[in-house]
C-alpha atoms as a PDB file:
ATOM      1  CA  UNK A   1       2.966  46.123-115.976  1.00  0.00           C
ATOM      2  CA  UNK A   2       0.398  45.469-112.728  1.00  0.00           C
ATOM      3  CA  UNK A   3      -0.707  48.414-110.875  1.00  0.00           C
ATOM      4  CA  UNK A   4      -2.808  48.220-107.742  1.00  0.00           C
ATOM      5  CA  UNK A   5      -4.600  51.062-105.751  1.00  0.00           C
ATOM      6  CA  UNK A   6      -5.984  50.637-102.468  1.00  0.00           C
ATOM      7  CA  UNK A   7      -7.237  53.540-100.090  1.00  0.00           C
ATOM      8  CA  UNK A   8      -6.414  51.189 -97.044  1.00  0.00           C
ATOM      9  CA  UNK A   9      -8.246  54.074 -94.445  1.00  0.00           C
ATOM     10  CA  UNK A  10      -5.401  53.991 -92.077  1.00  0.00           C
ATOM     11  CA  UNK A  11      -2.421  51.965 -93.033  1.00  0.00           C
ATOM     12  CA  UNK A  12      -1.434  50.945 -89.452  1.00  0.00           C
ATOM     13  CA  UNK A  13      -4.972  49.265 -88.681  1.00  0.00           C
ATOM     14  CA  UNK A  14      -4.983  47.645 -92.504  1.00  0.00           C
ATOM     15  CA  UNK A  15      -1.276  45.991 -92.167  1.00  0.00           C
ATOM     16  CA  UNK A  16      -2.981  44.254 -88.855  1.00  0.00           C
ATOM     17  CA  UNK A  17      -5.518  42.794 -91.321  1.00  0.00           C
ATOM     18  CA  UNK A  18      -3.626  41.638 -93.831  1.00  0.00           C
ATOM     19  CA  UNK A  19      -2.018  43.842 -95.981  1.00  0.00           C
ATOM     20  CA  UNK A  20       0.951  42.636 -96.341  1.00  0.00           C
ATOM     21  CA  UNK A  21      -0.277  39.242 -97.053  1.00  0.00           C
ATOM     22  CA  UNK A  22      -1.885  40.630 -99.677  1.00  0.00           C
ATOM     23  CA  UNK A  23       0.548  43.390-100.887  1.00  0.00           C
ATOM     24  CA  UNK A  24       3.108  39.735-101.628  1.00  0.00           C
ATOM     25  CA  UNK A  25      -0.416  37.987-103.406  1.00  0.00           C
ATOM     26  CA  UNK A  26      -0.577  41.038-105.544  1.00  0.00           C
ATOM     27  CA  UNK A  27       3.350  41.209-106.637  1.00  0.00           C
ATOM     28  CA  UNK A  28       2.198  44.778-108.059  1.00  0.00           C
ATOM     29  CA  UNK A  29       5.049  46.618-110.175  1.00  0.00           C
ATOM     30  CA  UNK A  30       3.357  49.886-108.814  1.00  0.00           C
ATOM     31  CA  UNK A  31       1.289  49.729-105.201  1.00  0.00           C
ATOM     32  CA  UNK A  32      -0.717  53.356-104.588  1.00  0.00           C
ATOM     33  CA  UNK A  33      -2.492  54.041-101.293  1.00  0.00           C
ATOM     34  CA  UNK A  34      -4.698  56.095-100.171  1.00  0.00           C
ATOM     35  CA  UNK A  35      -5.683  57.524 -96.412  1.00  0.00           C
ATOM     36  CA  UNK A  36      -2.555  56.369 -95.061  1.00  0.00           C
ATOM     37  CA  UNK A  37      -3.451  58.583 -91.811  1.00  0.00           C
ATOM     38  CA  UNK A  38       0.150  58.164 -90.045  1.00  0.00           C
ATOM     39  CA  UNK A  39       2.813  60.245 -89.813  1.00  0.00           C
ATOM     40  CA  UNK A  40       6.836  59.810 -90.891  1.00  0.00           C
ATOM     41  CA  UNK A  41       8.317  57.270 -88.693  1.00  0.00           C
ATOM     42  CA  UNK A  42       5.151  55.844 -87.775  1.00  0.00           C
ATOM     43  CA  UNK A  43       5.391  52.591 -89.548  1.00  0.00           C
ATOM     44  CA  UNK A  44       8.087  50.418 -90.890  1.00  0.00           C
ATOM     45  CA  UNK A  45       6.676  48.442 -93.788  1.00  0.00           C
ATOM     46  CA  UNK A  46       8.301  44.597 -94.542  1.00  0.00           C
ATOM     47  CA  UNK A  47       7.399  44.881 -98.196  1.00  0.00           C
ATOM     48  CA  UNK A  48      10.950  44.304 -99.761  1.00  0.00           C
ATOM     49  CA  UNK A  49      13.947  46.350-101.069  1.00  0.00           C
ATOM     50  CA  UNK A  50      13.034  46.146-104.589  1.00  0.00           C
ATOM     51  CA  UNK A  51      10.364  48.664-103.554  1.00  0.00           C
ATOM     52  CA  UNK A  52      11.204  51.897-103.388  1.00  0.00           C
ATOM     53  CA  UNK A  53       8.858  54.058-101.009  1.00  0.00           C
ATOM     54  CA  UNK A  54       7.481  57.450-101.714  1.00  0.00           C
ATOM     55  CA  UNK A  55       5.088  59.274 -99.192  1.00  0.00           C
ATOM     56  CA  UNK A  56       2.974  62.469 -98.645  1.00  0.00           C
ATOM     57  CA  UNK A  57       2.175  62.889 -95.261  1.00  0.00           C
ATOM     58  CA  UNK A  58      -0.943  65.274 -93.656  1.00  0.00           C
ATOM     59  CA  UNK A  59       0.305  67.466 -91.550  1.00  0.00           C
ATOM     60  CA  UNK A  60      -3.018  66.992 -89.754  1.00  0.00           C
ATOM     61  CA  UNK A  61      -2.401  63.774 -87.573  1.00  0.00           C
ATOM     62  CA  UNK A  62      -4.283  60.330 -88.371  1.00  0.00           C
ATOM     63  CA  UNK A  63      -5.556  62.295 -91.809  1.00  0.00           C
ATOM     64  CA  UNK A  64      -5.447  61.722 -95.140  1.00  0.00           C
ATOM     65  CA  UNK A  65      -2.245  60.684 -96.409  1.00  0.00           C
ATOM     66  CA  UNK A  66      -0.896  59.322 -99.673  1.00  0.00           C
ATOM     67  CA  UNK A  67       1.705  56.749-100.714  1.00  0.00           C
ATOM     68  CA  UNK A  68       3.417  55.153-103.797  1.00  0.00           C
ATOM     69  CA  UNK A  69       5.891  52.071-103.796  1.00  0.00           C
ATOM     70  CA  UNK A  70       7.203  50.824-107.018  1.00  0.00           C
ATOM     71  CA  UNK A  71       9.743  48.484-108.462  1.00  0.00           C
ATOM     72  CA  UNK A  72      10.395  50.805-110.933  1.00  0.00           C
ATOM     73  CA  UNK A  73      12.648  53.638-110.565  1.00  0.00           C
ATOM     74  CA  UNK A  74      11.283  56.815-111.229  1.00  0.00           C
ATOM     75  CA  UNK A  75      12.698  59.470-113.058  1.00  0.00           C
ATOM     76  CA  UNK A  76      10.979  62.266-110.597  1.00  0.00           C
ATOM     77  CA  UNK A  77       8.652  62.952-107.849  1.00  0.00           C
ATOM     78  CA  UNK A  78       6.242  65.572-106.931  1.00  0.00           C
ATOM     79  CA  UNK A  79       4.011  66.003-103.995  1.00  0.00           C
ATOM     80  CA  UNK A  80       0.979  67.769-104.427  1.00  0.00           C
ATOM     81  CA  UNK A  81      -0.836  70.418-106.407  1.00  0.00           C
ATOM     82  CA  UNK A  82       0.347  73.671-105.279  1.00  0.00           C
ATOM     83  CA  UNK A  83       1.299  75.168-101.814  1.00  0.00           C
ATOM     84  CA  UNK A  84      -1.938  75.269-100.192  1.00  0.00           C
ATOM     85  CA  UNK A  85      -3.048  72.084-100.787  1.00  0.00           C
ATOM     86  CA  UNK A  86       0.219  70.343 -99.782  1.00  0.00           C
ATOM     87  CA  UNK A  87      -0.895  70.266 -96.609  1.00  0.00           C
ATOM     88  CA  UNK A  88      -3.314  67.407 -96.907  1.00  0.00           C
ATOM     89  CA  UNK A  89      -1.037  65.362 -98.428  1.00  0.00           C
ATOM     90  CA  UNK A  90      -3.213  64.222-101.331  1.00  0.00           C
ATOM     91  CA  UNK A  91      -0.373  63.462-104.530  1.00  0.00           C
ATOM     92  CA  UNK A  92       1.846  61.640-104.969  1.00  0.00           C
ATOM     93  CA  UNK A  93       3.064  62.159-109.323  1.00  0.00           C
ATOM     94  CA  UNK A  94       6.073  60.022-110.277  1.00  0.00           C
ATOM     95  CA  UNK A  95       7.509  60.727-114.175  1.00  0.00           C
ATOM     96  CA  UNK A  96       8.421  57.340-115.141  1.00  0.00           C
ATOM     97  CA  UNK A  97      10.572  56.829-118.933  1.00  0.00           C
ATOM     98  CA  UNK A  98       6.956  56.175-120.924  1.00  0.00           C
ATOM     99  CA  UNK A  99       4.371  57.774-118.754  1.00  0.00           C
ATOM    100  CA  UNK A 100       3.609  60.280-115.674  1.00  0.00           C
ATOM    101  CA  UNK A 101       1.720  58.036-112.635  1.00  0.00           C
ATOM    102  CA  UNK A 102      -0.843  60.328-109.962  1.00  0.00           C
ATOM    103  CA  UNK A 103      -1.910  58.745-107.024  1.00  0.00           C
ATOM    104  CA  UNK A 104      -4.836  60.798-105.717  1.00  0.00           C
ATOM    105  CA  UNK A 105      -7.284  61.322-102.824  1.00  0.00           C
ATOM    106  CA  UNK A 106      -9.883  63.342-103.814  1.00  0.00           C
ATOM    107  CA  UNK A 107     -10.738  65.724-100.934  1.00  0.00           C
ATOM    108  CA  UNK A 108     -14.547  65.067 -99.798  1.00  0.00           C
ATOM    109  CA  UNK A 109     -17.234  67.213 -99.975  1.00  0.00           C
ATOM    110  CA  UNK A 110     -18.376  66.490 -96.804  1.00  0.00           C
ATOM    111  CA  UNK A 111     -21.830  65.042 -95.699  1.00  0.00           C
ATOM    112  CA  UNK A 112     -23.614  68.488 -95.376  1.00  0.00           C
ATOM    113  CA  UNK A 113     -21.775  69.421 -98.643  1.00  0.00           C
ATOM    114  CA  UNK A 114     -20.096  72.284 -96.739  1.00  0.00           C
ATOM    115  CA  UNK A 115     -16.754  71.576 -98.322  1.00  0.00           C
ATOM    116  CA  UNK A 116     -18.089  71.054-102.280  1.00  0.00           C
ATOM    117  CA  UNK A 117     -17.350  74.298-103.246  1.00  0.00           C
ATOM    118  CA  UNK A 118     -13.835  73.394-102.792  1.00  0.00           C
ATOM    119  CA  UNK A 119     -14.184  70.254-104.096  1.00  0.00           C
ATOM    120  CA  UNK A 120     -15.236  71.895-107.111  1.00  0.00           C
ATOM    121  CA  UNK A 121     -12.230  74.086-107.387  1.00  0.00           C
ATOM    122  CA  UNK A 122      -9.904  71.263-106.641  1.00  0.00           C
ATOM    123  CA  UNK A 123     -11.085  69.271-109.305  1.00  0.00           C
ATOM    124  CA  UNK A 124     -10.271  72.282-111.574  1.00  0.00           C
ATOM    125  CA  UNK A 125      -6.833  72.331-110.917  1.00  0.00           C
ATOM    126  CA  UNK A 126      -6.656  68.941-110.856  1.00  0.00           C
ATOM    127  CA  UNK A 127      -7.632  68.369-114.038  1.00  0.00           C
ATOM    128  CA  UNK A 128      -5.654  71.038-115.168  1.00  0.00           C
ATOM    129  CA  UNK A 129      -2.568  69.718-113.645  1.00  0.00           C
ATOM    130  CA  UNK A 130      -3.272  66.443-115.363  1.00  0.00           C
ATOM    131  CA  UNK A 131      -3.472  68.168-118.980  1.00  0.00           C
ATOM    132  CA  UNK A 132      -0.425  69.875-118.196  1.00  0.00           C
ATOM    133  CA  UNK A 133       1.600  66.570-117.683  1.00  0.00           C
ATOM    134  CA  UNK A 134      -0.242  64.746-120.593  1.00  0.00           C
ATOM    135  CA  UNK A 135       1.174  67.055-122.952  1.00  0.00           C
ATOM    136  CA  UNK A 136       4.771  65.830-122.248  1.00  0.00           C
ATOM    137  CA  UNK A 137       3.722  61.919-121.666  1.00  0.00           C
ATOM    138  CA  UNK A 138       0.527  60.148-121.180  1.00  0.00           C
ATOM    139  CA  UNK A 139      -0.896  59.411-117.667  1.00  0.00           C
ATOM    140  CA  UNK A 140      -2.401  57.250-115.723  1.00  0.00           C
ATOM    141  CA  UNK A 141      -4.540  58.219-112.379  1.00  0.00           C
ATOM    142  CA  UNK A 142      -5.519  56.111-109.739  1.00  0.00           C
ATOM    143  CA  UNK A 143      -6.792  56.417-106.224  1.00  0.00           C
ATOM    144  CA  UNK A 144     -10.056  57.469-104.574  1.00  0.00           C
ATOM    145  CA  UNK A 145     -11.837  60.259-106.555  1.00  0.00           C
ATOM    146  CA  UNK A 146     -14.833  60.200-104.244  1.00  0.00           C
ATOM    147  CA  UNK A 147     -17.335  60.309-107.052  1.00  0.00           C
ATOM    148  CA  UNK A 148     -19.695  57.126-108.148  1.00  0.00           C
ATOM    149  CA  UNK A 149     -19.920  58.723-111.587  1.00  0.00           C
ATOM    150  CA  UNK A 150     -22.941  57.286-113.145  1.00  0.00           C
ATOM    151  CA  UNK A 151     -25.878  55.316-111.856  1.00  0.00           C
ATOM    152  CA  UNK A 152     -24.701  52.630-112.941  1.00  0.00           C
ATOM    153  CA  UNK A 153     -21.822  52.727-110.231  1.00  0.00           C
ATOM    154  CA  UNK A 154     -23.670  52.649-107.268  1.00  0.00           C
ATOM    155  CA  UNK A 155     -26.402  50.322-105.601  1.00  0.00           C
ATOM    156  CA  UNK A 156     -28.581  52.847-104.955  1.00  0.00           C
ATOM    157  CA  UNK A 157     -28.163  55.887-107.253  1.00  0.00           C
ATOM    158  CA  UNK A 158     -31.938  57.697-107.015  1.00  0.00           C
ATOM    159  CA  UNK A 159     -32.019  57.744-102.701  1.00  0.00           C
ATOM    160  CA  UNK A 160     -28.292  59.092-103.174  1.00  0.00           C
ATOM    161  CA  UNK A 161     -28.346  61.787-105.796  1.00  0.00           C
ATOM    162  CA  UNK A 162     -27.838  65.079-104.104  1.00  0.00           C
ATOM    163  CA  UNK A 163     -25.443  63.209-101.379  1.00  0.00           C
ATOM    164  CA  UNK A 164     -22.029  63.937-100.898  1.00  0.00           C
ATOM    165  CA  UNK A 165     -19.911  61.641-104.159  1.00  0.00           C
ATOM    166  CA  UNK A 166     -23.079  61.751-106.171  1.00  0.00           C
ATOM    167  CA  UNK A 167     -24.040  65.142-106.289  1.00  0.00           C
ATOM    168  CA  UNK A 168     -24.943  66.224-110.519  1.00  0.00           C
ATOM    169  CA  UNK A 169     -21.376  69.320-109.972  1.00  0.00           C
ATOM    170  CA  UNK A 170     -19.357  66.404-108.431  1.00  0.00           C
ATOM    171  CA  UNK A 171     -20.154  63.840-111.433  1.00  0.00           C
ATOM    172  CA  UNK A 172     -19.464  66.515-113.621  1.00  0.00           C
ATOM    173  CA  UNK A 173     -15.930  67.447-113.039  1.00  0.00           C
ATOM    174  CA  UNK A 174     -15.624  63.373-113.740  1.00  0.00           C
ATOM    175  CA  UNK A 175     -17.059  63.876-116.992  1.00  0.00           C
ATOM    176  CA  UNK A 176     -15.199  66.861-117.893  1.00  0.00           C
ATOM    177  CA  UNK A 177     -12.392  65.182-117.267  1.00  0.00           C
ATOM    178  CA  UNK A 178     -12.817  62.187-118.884  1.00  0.00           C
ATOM    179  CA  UNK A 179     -13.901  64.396-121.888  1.00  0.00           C
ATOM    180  CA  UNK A 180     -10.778  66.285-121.876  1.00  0.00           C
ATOM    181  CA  UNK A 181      -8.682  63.231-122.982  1.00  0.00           C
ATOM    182  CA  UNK A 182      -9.204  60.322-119.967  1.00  0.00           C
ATOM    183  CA  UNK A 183     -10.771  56.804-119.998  1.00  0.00           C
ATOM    184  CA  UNK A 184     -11.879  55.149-117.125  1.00  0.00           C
ATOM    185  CA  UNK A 185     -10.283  51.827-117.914  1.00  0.00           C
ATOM    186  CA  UNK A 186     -12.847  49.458-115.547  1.00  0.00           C
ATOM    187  CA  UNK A 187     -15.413  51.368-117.491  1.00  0.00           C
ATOM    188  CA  UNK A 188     -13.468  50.919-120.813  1.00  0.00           C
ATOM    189  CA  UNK A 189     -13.774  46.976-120.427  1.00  0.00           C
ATOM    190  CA  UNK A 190     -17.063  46.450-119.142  1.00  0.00           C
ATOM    191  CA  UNK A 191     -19.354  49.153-119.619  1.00  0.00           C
ATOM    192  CA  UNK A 192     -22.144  46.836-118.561  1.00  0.00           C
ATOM    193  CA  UNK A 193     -21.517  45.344-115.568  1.00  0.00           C
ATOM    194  CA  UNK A 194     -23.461  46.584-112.335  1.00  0.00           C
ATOM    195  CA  UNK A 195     -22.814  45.396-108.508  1.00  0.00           C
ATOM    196  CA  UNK A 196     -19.065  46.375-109.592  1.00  0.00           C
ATOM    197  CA  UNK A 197     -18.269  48.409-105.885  1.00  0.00           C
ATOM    198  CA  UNK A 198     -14.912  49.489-104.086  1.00  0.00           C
ATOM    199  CA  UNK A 199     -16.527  51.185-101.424  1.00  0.00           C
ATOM    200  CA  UNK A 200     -19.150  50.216 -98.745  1.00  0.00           C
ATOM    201  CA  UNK A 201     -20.513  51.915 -95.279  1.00  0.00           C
ATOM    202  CA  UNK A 202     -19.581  50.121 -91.980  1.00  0.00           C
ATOM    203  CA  UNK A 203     -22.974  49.966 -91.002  1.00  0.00           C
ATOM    204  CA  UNK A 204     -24.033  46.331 -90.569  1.00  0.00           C
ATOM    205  CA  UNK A 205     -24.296  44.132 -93.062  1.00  0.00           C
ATOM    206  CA  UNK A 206     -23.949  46.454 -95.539  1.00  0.00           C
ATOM    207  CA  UNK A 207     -20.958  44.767 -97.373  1.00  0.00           C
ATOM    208  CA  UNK A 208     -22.361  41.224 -97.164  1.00  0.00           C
ATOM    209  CA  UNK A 209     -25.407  42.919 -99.355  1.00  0.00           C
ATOM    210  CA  UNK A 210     -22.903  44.857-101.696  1.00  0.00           C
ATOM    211  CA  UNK A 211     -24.356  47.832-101.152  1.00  0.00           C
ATOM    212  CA  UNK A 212     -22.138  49.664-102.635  1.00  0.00           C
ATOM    213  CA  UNK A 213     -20.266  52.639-104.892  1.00  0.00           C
ATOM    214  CA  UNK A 214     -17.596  52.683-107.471  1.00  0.00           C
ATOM    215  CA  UNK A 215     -15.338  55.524-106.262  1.00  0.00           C
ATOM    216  CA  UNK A 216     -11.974  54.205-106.668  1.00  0.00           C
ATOM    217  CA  UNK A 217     -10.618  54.101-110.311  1.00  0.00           C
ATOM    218  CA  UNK A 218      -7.858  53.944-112.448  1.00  0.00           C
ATOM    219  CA  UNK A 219      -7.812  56.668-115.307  1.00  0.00           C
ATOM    220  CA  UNK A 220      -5.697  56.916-118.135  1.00  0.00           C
ATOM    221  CA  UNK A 221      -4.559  58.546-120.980  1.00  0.00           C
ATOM    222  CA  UNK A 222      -7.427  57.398-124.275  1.00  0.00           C
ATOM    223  CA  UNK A 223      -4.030  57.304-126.490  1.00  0.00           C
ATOM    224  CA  UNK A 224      -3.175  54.071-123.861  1.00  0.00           C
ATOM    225  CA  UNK A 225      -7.193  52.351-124.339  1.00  0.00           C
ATOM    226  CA  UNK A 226      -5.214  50.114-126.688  1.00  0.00           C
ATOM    227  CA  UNK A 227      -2.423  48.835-124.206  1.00  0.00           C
ATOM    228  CA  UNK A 228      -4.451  47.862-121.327  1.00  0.00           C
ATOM    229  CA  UNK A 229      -4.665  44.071-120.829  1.00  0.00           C
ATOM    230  CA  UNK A 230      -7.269  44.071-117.806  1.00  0.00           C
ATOM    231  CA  UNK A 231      -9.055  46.091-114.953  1.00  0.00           C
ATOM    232  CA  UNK A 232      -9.928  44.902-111.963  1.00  0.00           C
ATOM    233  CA  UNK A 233     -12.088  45.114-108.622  1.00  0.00           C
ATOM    234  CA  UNK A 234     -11.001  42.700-105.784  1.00  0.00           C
ATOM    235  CA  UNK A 235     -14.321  42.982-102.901  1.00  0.00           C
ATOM    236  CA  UNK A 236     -12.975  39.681-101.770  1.00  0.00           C
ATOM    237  CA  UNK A 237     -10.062  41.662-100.016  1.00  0.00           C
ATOM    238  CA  UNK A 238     -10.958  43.066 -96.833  1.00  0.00           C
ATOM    239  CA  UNK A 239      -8.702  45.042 -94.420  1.00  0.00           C
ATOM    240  CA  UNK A 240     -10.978  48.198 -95.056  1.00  0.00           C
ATOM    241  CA  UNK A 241     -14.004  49.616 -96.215  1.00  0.00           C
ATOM    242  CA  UNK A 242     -12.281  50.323 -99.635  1.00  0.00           C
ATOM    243  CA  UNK A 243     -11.155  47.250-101.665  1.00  0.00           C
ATOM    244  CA  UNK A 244      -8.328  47.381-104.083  1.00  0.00           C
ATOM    245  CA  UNK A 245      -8.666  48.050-107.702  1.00  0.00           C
ATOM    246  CA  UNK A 246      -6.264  47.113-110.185  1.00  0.00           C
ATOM    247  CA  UNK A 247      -4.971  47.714-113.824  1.00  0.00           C
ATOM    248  CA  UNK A 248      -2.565  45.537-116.164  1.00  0.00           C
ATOM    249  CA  UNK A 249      -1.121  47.718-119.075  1.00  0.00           C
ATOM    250  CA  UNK A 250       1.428  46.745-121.532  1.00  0.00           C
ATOM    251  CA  UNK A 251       3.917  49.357-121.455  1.00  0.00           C
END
């Protein structure tokens, strides 16, 4: 099975760069985005009717925004945490026959860090919400967790530390959770490798140089280390500052 996650940072101006083209290319079982920023009725994709669509919408306009399409029929849906965080539209959990799927965008902390604090809850129930589901089945999480975790997933980890997605409390929550049962399956397969980035600022040039941080990931169960085949980063596909990642799993 081929999963893809892509926080496309407003789906509207990504399908005008090509991500359709590259949604075919893929020929993903399960495609996640993130930062879909549109509204229902806002865009009509020409992705094919094997796909079925699920969506979580912001209710703030051109915000956040969440989306799942899958081959693969699944056995339930939820949207979101709890009540008040529905409203940012940031989950989308389906319950397939083997395995629960969360597609997740991590709320930011904000460049003056005036939103960590609730960052830092968030990730709390978050996690918690995970453990609840991989009691039943195992999981696997993808989507933009907004958190280079170690050094080794950034370009320029000792300027950064303290900065919003590399702050020691943010880092943290992605260790607790990993420690609480989760592998980060790029991580899993190539614990070594540096210049490995999903993310990189608009400014100029910046991309060209790969200057840039691992915050987009696919986590999973550690009972499924055994069945994944591959995990992937794809910087040669552009469309937005975030380029997808991918993971192949026999299940």
């Amino acid at each position: 099975m081929k999963l893809v996650s892509w926080n496309v940072n407003g789906l509207r101006a990504c399908v005008n760069k090509g991500f359709i083209d590259y949604f075919k290319e893929a020929d993903a079982d399960i495609f996640c985005v993130q930062e879909t920023k549109l509204q229902e009725g806002q865009i009509t994709l020409e992705i094919g009717e094997e796909y079925e669509q699920f969506w979580n919408y912001a209710e703030k306009k051109g915000y956040s925004g969440t989306a799942v399409f899958t081959r693969v029929k699944p056995l339930s849906v939820r949207y979101g945490l709890e009540e008040d965080y529905e409203s940012e539209g940031r989950i989308v959990a389906l319950e397939f026959e083997g395995f629960y799927l969360v597609n997740v965008y991590t709320p930011n902390a904000r460049r003056d860090l005036s939103r960590l604090e609730l960052r830092l809850e968030w990730e709390d129930r978050f996690r918690a919400f995970l453990l609840e589901l991989d009691k039943k089945k195992p999981v696997i999480v993808c989507g933009d967790l907004n958190v280079a975790h170690e050094e080794i997933d950034l370009k320029n980890p000792k300027p950064n530390l303290g900065n919003s997605g590399f702050t020691l409390e943010e880092r943290g929550k992605m260790t607790e959770l990993l420690q609480s049962g989760f592998t980060d399956s790029f991580r899993h397969l190539h614990p070594e490798r540096t210049d490995a980035y999903s993310w990189w600022s608009y400014m100029p040039k910046v991309r060209e140089r790969n200057v840039g941080w691992r915050i987009d990931y696919f986590l999973i169960s550690s009972q499924l280390q055994p069945a994944i085949v591959s995990a992937d980063i794809e910087p040669h596909i552009t469309g937005s500052d975030h380029c997808p990642v991918t993971l192949t799993i026999d299940l």
